[in-house]
PDB file of N, CA and C in Angstrom:
ATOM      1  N   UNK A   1      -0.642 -32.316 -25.933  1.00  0.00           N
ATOM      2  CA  UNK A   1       0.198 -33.069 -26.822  1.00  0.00           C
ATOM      3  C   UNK A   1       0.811 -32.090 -27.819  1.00  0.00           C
ATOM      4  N   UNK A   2       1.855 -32.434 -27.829  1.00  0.00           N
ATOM      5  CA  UNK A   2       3.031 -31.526 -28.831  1.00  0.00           C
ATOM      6  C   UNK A   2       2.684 -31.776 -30.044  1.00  0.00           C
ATOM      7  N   UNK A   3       2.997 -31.453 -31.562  1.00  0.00           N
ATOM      8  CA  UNK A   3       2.808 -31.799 -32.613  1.00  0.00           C
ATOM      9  C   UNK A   3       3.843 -33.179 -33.039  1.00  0.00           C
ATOM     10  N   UNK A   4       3.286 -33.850 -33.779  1.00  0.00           N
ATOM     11  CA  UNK A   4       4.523 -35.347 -34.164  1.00  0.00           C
ATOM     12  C   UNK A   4       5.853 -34.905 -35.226  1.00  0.00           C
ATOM     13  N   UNK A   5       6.913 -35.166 -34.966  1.00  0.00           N
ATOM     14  CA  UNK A   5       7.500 -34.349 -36.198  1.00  0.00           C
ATOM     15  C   UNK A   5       8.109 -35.637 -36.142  1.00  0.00           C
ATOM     16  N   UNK A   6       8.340 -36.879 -36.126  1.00  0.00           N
ATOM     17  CA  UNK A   6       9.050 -38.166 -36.728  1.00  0.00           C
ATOM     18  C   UNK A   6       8.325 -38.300 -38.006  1.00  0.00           C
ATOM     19  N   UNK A   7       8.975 -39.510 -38.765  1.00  0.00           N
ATOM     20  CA  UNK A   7       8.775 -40.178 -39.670  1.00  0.00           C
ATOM     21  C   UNK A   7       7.804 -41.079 -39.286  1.00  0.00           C
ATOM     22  N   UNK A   8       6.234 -40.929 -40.223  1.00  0.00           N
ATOM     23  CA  UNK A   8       5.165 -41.453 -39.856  1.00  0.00           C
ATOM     24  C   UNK A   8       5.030 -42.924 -40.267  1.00  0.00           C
ATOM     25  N   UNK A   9       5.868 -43.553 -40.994  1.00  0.00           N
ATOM     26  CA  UNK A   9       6.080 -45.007 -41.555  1.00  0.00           C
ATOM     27  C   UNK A   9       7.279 -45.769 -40.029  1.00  0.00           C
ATOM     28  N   UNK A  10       7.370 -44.897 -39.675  1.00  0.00           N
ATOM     29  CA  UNK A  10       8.639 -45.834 -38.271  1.00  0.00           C
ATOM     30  C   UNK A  10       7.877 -46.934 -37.290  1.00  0.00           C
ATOM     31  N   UNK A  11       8.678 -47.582 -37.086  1.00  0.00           N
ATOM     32  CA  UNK A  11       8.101 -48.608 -36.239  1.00  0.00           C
ATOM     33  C   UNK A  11       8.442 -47.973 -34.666  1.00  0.00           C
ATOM     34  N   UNK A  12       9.265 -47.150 -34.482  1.00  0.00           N
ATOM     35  CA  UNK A  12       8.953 -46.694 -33.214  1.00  0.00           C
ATOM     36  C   UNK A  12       8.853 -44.843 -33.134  1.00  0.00           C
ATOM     37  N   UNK A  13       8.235 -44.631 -31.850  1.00  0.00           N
ATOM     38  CA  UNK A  13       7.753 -43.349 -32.123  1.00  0.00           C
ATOM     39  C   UNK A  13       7.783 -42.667 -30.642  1.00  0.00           C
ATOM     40  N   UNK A  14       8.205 -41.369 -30.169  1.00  0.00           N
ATOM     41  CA  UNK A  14       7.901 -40.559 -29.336  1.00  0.00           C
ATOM     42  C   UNK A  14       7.221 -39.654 -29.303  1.00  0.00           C
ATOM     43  N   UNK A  15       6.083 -39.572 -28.507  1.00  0.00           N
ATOM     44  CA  UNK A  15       4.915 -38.590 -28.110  1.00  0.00           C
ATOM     45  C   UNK A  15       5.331 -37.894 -27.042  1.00  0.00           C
ATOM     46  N   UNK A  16       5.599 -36.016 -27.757  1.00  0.00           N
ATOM     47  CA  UNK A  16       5.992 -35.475 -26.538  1.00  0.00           C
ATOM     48  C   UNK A  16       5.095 -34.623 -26.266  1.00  0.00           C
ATOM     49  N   UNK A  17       4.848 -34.621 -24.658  1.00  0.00           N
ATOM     50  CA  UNK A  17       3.458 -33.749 -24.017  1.00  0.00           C
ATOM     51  C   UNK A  17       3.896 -32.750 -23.191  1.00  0.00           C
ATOM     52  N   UNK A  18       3.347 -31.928 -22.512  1.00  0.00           N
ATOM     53  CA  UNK A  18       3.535 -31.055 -21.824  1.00  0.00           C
ATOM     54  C   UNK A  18       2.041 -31.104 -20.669  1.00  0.00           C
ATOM     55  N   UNK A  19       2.777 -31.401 -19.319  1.00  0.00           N
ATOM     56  CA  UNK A  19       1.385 -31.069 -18.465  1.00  0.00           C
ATOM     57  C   UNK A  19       1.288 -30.472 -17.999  1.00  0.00           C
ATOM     58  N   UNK A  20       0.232 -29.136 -17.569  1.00  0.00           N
ATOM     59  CA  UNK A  20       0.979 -28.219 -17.032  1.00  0.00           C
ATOM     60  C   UNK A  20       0.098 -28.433 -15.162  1.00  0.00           C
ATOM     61  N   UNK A  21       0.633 -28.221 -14.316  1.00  0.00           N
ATOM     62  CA  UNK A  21       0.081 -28.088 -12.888  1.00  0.00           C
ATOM     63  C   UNK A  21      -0.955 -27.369 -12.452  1.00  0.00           C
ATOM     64  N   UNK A  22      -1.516 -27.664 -11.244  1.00  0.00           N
ATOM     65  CA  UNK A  22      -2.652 -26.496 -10.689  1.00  0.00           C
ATOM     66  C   UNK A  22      -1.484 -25.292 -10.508  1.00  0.00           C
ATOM     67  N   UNK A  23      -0.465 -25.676  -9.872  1.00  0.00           N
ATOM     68  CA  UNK A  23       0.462 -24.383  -9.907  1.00  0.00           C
ATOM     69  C   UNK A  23       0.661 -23.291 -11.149  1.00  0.00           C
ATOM     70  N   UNK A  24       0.605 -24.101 -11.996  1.00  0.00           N
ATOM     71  CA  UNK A  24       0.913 -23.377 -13.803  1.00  0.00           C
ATOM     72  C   UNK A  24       2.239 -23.973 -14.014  1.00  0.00           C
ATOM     73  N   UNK A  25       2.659 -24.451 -13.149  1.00  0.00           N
ATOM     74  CA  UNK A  25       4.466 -25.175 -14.002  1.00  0.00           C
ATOM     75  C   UNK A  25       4.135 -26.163 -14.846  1.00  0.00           C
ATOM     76  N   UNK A  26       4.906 -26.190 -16.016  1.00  0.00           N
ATOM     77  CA  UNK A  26       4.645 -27.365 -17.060  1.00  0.00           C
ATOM     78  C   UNK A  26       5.828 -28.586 -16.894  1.00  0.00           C
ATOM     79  N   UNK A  27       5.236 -29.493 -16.976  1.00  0.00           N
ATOM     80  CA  UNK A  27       5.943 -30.720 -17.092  1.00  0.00           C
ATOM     81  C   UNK A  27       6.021 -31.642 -18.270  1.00  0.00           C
ATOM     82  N   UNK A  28       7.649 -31.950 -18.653  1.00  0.00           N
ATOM     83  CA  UNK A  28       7.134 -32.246 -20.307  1.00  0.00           C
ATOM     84  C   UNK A  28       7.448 -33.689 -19.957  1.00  0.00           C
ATOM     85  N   UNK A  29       6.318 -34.453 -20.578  1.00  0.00           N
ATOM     86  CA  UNK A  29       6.441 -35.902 -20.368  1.00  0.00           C
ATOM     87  C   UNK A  29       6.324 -36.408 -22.009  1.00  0.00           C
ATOM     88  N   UNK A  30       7.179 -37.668 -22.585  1.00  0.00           N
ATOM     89  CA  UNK A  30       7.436 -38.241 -23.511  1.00  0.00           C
ATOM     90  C   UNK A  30       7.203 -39.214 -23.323  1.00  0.00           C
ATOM     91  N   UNK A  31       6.680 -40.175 -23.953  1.00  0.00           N
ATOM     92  CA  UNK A  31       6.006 -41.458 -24.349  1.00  0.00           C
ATOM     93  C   UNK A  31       6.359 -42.134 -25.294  1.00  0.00           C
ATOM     94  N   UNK A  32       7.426 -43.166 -25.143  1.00  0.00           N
ATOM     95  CA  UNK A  32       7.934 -43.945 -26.242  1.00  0.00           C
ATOM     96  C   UNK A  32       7.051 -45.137 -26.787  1.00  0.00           C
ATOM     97  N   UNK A  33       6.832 -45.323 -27.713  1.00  0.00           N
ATOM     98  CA  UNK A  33       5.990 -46.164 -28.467  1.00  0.00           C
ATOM     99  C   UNK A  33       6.248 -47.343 -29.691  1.00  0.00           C
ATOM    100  N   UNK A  34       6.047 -48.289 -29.506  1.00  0.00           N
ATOM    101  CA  UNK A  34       6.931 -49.112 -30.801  1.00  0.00           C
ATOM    102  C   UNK A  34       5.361 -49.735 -31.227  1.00  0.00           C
ATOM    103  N   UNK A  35       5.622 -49.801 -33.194  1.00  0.00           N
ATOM    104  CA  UNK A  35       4.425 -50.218 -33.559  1.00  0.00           C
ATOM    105  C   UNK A  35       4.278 -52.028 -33.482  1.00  0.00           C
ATOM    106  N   UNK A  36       3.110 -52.686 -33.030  1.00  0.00           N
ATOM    107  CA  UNK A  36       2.739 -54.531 -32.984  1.00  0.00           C
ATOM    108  C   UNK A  36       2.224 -54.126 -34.061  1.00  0.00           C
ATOM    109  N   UNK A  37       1.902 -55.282 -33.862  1.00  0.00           N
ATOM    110  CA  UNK A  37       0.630 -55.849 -34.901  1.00  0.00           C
ATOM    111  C   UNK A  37      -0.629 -55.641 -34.522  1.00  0.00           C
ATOM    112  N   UNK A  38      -0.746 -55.444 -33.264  1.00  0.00           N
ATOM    113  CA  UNK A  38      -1.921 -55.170 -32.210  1.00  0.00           C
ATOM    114  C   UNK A  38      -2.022 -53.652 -32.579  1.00  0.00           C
ATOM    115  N   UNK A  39      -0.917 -53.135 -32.901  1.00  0.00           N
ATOM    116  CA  UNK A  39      -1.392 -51.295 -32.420  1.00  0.00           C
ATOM    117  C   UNK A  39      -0.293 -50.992 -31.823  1.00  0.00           C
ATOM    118  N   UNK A  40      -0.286 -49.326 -31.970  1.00  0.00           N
ATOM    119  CA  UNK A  40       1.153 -48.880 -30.884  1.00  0.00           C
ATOM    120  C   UNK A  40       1.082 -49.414 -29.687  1.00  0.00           C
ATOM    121  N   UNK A  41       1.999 -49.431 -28.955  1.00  0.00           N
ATOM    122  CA  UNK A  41       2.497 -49.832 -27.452  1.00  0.00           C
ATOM    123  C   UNK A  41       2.998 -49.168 -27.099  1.00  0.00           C
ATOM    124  N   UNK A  42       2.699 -48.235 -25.754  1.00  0.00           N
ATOM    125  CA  UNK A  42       3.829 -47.637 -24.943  1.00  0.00           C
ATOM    126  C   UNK A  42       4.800 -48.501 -24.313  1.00  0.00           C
ATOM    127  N   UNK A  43       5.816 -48.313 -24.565  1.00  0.00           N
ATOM    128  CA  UNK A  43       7.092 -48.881 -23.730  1.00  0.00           C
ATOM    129  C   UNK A  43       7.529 -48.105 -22.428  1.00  0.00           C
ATOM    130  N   UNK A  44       7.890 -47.135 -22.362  1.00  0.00           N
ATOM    131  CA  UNK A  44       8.389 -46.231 -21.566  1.00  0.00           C
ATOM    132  C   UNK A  44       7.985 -44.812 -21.305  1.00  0.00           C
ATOM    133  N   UNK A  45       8.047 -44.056 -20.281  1.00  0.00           N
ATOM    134  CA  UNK A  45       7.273 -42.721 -20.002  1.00  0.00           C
ATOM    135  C   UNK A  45       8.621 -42.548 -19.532  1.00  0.00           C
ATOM    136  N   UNK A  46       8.799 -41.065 -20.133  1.00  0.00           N
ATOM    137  CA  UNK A  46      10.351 -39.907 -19.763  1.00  0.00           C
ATOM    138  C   UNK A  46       9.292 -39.040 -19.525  1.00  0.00           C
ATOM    139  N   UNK A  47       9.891 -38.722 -17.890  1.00  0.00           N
ATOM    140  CA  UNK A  47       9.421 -37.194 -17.139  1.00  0.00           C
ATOM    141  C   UNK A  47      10.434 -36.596 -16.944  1.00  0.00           C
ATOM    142  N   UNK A  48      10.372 -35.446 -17.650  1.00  0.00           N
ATOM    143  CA  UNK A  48      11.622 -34.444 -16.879  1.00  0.00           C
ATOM    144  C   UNK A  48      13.048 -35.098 -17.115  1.00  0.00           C
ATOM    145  N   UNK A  49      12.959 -35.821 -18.237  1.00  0.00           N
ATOM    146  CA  UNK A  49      14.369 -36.092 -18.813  1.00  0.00           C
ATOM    147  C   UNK A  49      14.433 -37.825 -17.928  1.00  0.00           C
ATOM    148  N   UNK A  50      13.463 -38.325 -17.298  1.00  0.00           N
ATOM    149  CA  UNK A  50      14.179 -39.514 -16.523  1.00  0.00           C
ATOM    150  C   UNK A  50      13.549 -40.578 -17.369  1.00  0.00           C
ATOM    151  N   UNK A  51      13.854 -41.505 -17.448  1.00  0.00           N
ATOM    152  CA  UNK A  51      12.999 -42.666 -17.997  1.00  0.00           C
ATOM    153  C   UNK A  51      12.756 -43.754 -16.949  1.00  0.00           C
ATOM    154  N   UNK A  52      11.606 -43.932 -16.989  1.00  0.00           N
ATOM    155  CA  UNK A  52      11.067 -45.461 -16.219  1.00  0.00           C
ATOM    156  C   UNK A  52      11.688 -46.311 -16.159  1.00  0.00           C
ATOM    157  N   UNK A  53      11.601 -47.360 -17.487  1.00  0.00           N
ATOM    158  CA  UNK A  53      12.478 -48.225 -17.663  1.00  0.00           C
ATOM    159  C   UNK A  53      13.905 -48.083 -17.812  1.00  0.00           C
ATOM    160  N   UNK A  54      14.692 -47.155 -17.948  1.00  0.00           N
ATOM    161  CA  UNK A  54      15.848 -47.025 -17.707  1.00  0.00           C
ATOM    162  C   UNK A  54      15.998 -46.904 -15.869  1.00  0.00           C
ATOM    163  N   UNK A  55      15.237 -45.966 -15.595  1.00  0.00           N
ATOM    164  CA  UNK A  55      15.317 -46.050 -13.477  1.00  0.00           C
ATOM    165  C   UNK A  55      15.028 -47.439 -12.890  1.00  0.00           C
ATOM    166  N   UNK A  56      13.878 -48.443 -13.552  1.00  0.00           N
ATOM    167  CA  UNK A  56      13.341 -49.528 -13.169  1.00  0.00           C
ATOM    168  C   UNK A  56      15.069 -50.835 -13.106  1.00  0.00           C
ATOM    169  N   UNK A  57      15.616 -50.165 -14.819  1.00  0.00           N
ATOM    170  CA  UNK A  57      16.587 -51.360 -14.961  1.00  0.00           C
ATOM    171  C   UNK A  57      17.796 -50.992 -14.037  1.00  0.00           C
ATOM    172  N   UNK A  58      17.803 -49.963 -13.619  1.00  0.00           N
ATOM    173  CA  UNK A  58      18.873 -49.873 -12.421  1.00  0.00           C
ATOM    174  C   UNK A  58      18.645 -50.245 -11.350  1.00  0.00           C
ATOM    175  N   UNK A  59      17.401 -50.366 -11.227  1.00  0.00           N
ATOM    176  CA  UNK A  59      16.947 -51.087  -9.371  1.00  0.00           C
ATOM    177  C   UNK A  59      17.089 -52.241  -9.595  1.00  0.00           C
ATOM    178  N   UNK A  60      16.701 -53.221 -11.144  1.00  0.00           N
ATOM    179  CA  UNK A  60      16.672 -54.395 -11.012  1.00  0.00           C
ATOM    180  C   UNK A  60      18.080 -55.376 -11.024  1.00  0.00           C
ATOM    181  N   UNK A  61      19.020 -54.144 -11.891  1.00  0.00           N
ATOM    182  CA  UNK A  61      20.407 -54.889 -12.038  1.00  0.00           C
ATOM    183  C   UNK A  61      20.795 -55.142 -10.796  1.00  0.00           C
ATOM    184  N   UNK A  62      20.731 -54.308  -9.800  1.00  0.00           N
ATOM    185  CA  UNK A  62      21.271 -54.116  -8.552  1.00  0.00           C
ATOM    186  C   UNK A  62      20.917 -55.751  -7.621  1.00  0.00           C
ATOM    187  N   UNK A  63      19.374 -55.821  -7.895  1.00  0.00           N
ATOM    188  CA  UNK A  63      19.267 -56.607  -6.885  1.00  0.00           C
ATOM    189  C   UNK A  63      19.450 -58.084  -7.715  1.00  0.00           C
ATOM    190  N   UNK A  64      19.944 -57.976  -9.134  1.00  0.00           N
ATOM    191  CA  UNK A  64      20.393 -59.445  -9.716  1.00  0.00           C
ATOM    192  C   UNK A  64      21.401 -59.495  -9.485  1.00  0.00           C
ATOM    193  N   UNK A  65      22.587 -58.444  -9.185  1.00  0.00           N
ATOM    194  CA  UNK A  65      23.705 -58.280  -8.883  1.00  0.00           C
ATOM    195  C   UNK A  65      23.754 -59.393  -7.594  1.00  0.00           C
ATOM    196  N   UNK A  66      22.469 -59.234  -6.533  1.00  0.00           N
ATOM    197  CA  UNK A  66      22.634 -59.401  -5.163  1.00  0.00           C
ATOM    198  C   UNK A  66      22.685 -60.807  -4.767  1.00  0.00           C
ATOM    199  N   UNK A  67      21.366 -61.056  -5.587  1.00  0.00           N
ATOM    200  CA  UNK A  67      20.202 -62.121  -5.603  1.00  0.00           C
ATOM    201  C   UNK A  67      20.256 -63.308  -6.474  1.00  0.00           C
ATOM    202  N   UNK A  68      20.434 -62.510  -7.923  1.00  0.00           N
ATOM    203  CA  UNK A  68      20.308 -63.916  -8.752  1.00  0.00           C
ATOM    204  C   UNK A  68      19.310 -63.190  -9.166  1.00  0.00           C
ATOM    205  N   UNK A  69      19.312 -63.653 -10.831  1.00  0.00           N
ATOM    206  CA  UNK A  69      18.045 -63.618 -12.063  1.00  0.00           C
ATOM    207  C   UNK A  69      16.949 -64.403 -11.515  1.00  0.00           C
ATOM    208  N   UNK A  70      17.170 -65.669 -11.071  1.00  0.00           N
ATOM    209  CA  UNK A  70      16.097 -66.569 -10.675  1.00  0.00           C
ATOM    210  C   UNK A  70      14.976 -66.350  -9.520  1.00  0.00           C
ATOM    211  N   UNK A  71      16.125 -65.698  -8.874  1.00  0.00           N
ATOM    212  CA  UNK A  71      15.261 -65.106  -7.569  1.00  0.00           C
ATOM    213  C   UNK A  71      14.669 -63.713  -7.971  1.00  0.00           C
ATOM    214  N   UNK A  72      15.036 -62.767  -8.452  1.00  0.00           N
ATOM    215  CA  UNK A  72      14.191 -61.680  -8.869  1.00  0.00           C
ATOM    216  C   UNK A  72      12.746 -61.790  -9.781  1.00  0.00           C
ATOM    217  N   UNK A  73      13.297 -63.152 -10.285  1.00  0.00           N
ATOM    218  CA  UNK A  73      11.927 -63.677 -11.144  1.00  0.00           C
ATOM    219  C   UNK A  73      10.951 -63.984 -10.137  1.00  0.00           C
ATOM    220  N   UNK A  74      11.709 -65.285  -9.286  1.00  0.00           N
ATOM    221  CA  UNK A  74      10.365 -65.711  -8.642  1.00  0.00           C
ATOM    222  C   UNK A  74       9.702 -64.472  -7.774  1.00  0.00           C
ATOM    223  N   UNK A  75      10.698 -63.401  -7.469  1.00  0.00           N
ATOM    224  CA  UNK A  75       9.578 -62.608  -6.757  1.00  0.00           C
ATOM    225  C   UNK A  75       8.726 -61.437  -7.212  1.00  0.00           C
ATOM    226  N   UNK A  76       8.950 -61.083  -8.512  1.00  0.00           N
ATOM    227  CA  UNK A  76       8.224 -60.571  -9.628  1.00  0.00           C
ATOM    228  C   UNK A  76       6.852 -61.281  -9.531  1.00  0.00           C
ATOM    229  N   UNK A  77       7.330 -63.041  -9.855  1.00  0.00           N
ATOM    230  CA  UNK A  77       6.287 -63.516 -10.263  1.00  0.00           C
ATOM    231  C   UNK A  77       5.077 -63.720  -8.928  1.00  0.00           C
ATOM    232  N   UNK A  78       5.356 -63.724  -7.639  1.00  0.00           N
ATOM    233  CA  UNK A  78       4.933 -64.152  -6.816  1.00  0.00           C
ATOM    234  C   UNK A  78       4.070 -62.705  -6.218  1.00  0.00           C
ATOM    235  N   UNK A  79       4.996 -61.639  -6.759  1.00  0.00           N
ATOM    236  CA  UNK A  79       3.748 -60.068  -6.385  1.00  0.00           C
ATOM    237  C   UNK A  79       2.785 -60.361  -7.297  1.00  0.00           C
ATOM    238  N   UNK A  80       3.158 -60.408  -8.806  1.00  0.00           N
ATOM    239  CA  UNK A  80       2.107 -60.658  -9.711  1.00  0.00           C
ATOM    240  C   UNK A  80       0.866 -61.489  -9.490  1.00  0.00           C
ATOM    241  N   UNK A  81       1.119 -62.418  -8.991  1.00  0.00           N
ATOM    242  CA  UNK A  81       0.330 -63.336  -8.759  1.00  0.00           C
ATOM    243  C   UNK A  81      -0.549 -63.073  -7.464  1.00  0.00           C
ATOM    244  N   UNK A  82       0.081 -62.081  -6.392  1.00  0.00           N
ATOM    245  CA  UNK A  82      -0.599 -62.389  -5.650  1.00  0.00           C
ATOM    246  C   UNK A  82      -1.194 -60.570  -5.254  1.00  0.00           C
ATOM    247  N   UNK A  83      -1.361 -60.053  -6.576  1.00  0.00           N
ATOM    248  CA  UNK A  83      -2.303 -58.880  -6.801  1.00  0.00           C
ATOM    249  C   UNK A  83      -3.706 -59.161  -7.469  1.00  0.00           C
ATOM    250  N   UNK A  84      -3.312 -60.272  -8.380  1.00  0.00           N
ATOM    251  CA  UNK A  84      -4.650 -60.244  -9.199  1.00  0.00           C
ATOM    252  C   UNK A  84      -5.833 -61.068  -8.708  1.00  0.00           C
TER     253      UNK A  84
END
């Protein structure tokens, strides 16, 4: 873990890390965080400059584009359901 250099009163916050490989290459991964009431929350993980939820919301626009909001729900909801 990198040192924090934001403003420690913010309600949101990035944790930037560095991992490094069995190879020795380092990989810098960032961790976006917004403060609840519960405690920080990670929102999003940036590897190597990409973000999750920014890659996630491009697969999903696509297939609401295709499908429909309604239908991407029900099948969200229907993996969900049928992992746990």
């Amino acid at each position: 873990m990198l040192p924090y250099r934001g403003d420690a009163g913010a309600e949101q916050a990035t944790v930037h890390t560095e991992v490094t490989r069995d190879s020795g290459s380092v990989v810098h991964v960032d961790y976006r965080l917004r403060k609840t009431p519960e405690g920080w929350k990670a929102f999003d993980v940036i590897i190597e400059g990409i973000s999750y939820v920014r890659s996630y919301r491009t697969d999903l626009d696509s297939e609401i584009a295709a499908k429909g909001l309604d239908a991407v729900i029900a099948r969200m909801q229907k993996q969900t359901l049928g992992s746990s």
